[in-house]
Protein backbone atom coordinates (compact mmCIF):
# COMPACT_ATOMS: atom_id res chain seq x y z
CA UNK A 1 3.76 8.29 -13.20
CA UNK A 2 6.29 8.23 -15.73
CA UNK A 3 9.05 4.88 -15.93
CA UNK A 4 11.46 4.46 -13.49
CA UNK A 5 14.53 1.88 -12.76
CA UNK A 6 13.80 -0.99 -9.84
CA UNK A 7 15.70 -0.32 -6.75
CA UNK A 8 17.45 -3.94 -6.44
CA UNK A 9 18.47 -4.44 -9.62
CA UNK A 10 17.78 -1.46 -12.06
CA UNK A 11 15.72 -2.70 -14.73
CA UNK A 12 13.12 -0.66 -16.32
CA UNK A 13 10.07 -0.56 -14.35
CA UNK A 14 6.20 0.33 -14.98
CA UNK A 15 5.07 1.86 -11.32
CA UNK A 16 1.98 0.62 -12.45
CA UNK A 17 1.98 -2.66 -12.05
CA UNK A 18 3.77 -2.88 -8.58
CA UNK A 19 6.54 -5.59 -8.93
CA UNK A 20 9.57 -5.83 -11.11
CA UNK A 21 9.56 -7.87 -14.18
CA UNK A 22 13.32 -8.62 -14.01
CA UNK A 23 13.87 -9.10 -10.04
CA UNK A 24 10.35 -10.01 -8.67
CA UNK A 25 10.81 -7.22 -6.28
CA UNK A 26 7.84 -5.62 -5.17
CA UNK A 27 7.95 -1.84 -5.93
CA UNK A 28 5.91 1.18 -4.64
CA UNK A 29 6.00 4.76 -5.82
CA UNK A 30 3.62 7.44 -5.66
CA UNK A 31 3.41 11.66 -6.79
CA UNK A 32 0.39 11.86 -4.98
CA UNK A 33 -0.16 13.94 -1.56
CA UNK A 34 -2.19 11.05 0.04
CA UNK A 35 -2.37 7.46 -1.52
CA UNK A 36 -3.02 3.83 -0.20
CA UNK A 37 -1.59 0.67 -1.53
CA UNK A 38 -3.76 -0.89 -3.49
CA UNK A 39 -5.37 -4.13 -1.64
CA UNK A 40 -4.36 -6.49 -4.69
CA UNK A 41 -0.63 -5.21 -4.50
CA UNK A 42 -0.80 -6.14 -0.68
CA UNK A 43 -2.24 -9.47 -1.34
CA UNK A 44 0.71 -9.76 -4.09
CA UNK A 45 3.14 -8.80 -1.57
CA UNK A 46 1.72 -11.34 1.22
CA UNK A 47 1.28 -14.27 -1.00
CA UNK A 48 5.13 -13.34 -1.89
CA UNK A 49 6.00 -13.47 1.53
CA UNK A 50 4.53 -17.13 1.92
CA UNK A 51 5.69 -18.53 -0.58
CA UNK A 52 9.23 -17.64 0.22
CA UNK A 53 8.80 -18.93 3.46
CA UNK A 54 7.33 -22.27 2.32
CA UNK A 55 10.07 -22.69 -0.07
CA UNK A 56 13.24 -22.03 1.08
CA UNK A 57 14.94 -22.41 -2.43
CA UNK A 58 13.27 -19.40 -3.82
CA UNK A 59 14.43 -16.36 -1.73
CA UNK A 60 11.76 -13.37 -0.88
CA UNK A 61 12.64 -10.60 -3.47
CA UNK A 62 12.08 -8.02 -1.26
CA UNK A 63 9.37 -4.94 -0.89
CA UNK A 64 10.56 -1.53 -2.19
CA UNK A 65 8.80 1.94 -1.02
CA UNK A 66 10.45 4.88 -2.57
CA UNK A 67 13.40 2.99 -2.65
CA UNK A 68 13.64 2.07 0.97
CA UNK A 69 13.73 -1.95 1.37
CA UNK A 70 11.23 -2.91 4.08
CA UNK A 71 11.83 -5.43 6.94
CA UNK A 72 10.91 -8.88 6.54
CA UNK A 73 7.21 -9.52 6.98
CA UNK A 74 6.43 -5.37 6.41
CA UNK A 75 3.36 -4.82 4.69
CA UNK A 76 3.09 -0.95 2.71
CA UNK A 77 -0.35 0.30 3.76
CA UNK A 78 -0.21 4.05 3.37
CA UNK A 79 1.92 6.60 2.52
CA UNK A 80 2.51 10.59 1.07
CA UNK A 81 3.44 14.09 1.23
CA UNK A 82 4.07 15.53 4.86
CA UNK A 83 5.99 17.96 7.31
CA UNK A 84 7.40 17.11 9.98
CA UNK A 85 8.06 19.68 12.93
CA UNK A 86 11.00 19.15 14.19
CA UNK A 87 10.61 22.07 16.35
CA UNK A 88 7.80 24.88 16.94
CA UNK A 89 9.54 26.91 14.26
CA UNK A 90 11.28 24.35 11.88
CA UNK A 91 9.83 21.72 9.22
CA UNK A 92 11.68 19.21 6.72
CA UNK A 93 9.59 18.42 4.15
CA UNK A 94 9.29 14.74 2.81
CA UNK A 95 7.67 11.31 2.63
CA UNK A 96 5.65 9.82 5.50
CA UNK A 97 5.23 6.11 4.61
CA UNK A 98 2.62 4.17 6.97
CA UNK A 99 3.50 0.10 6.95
CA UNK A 100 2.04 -3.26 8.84
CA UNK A 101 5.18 -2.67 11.59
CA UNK A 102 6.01 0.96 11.58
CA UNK A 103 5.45 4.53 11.09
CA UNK A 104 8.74 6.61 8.69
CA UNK A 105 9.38 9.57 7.80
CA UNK A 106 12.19 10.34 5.26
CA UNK A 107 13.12 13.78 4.00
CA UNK A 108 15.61 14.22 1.39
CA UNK A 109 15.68 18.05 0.90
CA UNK A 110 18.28 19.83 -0.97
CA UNK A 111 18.66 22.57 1.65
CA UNK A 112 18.15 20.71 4.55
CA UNK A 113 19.88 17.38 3.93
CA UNK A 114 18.13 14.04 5.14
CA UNK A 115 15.73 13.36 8.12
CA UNK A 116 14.63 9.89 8.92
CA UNK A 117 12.16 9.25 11.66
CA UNK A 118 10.89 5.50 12.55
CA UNK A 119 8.35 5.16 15.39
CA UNK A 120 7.55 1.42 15.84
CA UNK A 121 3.84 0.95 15.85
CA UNK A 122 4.45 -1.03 19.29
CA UNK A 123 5.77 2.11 21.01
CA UNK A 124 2.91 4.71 19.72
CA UNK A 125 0.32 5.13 22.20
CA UNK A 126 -1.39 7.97 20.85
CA UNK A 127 -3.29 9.26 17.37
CA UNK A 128 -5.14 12.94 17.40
CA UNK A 129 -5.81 14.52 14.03
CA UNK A 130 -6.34 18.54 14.28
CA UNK A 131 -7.55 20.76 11.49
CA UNK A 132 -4.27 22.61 10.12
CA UNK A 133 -5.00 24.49 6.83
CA UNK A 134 -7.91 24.03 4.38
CA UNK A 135 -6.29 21.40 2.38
CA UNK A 136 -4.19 19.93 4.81
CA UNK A 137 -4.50 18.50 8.44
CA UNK A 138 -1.86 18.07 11.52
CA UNK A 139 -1.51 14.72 12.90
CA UNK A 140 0.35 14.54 16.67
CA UNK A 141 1.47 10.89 17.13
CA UNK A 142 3.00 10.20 20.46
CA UNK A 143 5.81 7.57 20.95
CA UNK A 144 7.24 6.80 24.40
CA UNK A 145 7.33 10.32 26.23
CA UNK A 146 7.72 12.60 22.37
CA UNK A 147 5.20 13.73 20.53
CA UNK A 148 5.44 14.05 16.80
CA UNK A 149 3.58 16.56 14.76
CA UNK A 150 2.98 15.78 10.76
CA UNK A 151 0.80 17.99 8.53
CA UNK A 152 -0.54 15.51 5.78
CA UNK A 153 -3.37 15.28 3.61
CA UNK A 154 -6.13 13.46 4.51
CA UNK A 155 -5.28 13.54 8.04
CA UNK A 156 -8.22 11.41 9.89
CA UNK A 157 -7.50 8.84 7.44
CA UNK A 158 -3.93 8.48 8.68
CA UNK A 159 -5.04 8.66 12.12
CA UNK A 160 -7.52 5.91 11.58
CA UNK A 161 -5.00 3.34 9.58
CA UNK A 162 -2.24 4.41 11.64
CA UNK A 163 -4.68 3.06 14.89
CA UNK A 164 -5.90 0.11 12.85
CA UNK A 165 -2.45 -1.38 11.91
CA UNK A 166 -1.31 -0.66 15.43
CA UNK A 167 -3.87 -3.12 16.63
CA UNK A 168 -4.65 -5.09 14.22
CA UNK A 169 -1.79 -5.49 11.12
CA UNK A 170 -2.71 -8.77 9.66
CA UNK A 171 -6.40 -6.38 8.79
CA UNK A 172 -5.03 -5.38 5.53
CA UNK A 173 -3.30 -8.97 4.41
CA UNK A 174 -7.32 -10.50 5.15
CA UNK A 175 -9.06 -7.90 3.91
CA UNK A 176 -7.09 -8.14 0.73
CA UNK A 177 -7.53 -11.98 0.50
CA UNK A 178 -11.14 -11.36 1.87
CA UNK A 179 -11.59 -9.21 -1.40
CA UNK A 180 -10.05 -11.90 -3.64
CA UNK A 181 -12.45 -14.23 -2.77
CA UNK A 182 -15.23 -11.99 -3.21
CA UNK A 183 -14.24 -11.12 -6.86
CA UNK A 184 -14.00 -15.55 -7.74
CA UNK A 185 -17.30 -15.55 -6.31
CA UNK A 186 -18.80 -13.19 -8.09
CA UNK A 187 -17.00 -13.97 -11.34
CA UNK A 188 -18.41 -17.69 -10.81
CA UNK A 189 -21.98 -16.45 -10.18
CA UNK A 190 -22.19 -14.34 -13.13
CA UNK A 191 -20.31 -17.41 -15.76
CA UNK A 192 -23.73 -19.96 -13.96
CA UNK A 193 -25.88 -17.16 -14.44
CA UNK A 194 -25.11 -16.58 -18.17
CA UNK A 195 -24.70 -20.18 -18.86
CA UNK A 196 -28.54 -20.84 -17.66
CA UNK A 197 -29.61 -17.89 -20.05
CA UNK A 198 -27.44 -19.74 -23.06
CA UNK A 199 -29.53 -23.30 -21.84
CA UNK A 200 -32.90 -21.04 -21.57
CA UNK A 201 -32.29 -20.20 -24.97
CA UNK A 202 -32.48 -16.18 -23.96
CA UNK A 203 -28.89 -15.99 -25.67
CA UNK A 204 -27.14 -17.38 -28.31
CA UNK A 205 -23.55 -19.18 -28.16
CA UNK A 206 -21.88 -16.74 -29.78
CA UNK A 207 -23.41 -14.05 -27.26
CA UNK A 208 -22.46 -16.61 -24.08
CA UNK A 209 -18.62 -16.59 -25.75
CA UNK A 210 -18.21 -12.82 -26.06
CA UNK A 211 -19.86 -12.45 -22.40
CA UNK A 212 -17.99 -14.75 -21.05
CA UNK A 213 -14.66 -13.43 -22.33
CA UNK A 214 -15.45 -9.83 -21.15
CA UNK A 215 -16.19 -11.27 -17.95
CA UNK A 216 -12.56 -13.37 -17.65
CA UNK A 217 -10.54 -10.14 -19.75
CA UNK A 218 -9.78 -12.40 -22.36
């Protein structure tokens, strides 16, 4: 994805690498039809949460999803291309963005001005994905006594992360740490394993340094 400006303060930004050099702010963007927030980027965006809360003094920046702000405490877990039906005839194309708290949809079409939809993951009682078109699906989400009809791509896979934050949202903040403490203890394990091959004699310093460097991306 080509550069873009941050939202809060309008620096140059790399989309790449999630947060704003200039602000801190944490910044999502995506041209793809489906695409889920990387788990690293979510553990970024929890740690940044705690920390601001554990130190008054240094304000949260703020979390940034196609130039929305999220709530306090939102977590990004999921979002890309969709229709929305707003009736058995009519569609608004857009941007259905899954989070920790809530379910949006935002359109911002030329010819049909904007449509924003929130459905509070506390008020949906009801998921069902339906086979739509051969590259797309239909997902019905019921809120209160409405349903809402989407067509997305990869449409199970919304239903199930839609049903898995509604129950469960702190999943994706300990999964992501969960996988951060996988990738230390492997990294560890491998730096013992090499150094008993350099003791062994099986390699030579100068092999241990170079592996050893690949291994920490230095």
């Amino acid at each position: 994805m080509r550069g873009m400006n941050c939202p809060n303060c309008g620096a140059p930004y790399n989309p790449a690498k999630f947060v704003c050099e200039s602000c801190g702010s944490f910044v999502i963007m995506s041209d793809a039809n489906q695409y889920n927030v990387p788990k690293q980027a979510i553990h970024n965006i929890s740690e940044g949460m705690k920390n601001a809360a554990a130190n008054p003094a240094s304000a949260y920046p703020g979390t940034y999803v196609f130039g929305k702000l999220l709530g306090a405490g939102e977590i990004p877990i999921r979002l890309g291309s969709a229709n929305y039906y707003t009736s058995a005839l009519l569609s608004s194309g857009g941007k259905l963005l899954l989070t920790s708290s809530s379910l949006y949809f935002s359109s911002h079409m030329f010819n049909q001005g904007k449509t924003d939809l929130c459905l509070p993951l506390s008020e949906i009682s009801q998921v069902k994905h339906d086979r739509n078109q051969i590259v797309s699906d239909l997902i019905s989400v019921w809120a209160g006594s409405a349903r809402y009809k989407f067509v997305v791509f990869g449409g199970k896979e919304w239903v199930t992360q839609i049903q898995s934050a509604k129950n469960n949202p702190a999943i994706y903040q300990e999964s992501a740490r969960a996988e951060d403490h996988q990738q230390v203890f492997d990294y560890t394990d491998e730096l013992i394993k090499l150094k008993k091959l350099l003791d062994a004699g099986i390699i030579t310093e100068e092999e241990f340094t170079i592996k050893k460097r690949m291994l920490m991306g230095i």
